[in-house]
C-alpha atoms as a PDB file:
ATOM      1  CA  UNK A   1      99.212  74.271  88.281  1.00  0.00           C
ATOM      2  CA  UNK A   2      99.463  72.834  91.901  1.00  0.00           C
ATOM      3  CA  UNK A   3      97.254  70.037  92.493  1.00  0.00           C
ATOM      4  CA  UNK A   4      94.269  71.017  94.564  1.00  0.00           C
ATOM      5  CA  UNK A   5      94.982  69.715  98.055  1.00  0.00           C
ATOM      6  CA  UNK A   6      95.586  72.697 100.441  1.00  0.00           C
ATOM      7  CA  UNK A   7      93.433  75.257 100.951  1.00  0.00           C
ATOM      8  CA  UNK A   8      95.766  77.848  99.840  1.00  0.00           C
ATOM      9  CA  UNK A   9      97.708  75.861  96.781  1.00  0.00           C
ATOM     10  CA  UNK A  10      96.248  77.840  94.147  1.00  0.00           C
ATOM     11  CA  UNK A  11      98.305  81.054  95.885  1.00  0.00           C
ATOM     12  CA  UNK A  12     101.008  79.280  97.387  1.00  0.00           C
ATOM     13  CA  UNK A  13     101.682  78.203  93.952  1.00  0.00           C
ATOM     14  CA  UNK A  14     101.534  81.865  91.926  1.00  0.00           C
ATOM     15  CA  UNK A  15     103.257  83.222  94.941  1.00  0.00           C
ATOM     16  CA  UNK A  16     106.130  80.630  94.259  1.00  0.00           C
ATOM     17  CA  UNK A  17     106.084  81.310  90.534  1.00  0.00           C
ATOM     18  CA  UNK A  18     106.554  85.369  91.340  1.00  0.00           C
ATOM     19  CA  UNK A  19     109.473  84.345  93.760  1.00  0.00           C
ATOM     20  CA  UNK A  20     111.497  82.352  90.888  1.00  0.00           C
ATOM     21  CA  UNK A  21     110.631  84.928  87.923  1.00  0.00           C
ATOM     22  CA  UNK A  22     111.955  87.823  90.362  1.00  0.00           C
ATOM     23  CA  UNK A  23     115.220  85.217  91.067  1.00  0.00           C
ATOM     24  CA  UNK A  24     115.457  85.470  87.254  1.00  0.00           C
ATOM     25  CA  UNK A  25     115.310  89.003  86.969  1.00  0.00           C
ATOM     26  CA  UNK A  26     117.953  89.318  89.721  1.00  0.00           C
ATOM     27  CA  UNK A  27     120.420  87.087  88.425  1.00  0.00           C
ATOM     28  CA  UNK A  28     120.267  88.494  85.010  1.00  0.00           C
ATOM     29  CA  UNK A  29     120.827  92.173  86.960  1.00  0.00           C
ATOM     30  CA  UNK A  30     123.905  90.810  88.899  1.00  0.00           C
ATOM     31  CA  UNK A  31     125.450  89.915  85.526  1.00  0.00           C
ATOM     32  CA  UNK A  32     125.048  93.025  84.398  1.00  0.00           C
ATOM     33  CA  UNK A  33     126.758  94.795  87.283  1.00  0.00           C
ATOM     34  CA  UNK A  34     129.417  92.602  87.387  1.00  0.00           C
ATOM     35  CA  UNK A  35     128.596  90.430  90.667  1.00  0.00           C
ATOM     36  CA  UNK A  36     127.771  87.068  91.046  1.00  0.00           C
ATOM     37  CA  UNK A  37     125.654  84.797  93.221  1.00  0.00           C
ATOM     38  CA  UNK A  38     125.619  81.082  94.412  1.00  0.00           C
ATOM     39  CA  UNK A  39     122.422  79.434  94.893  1.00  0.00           C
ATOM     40  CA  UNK A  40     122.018  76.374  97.337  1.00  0.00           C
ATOM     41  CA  UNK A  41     121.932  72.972  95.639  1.00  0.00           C
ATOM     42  CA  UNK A  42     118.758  71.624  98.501  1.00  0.00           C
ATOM     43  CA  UNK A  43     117.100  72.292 101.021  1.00  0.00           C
ATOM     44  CA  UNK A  44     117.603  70.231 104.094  1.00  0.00           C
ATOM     45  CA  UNK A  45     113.828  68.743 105.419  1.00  0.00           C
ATOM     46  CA  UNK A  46     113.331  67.418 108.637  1.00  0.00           C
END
């Protein structure tokens, strides 16, 4: 679990956990229709 830091970690962190299961989920559907998909290697921070 996130550390405690934020006010909102807790969420922020189960809302970031739903967002990679559904990623999941999508890529496996993709396969099965036949398409694929490229994910970005990073995400530039400034």
């Amino acid at each position: 679990m996130a550390e405690e830091k934020y006010l909102h970690s807790e969420l922020t962190g189960k809302i970031i956990g739903c967002a990679m299961e559904v990623r999941k989920a999508l890529d496996i559907e993709m396969a099965e229709q036949g398409l694929t998909a490229r994910r970005k290697d990073g995400i530039e921070l400034q």
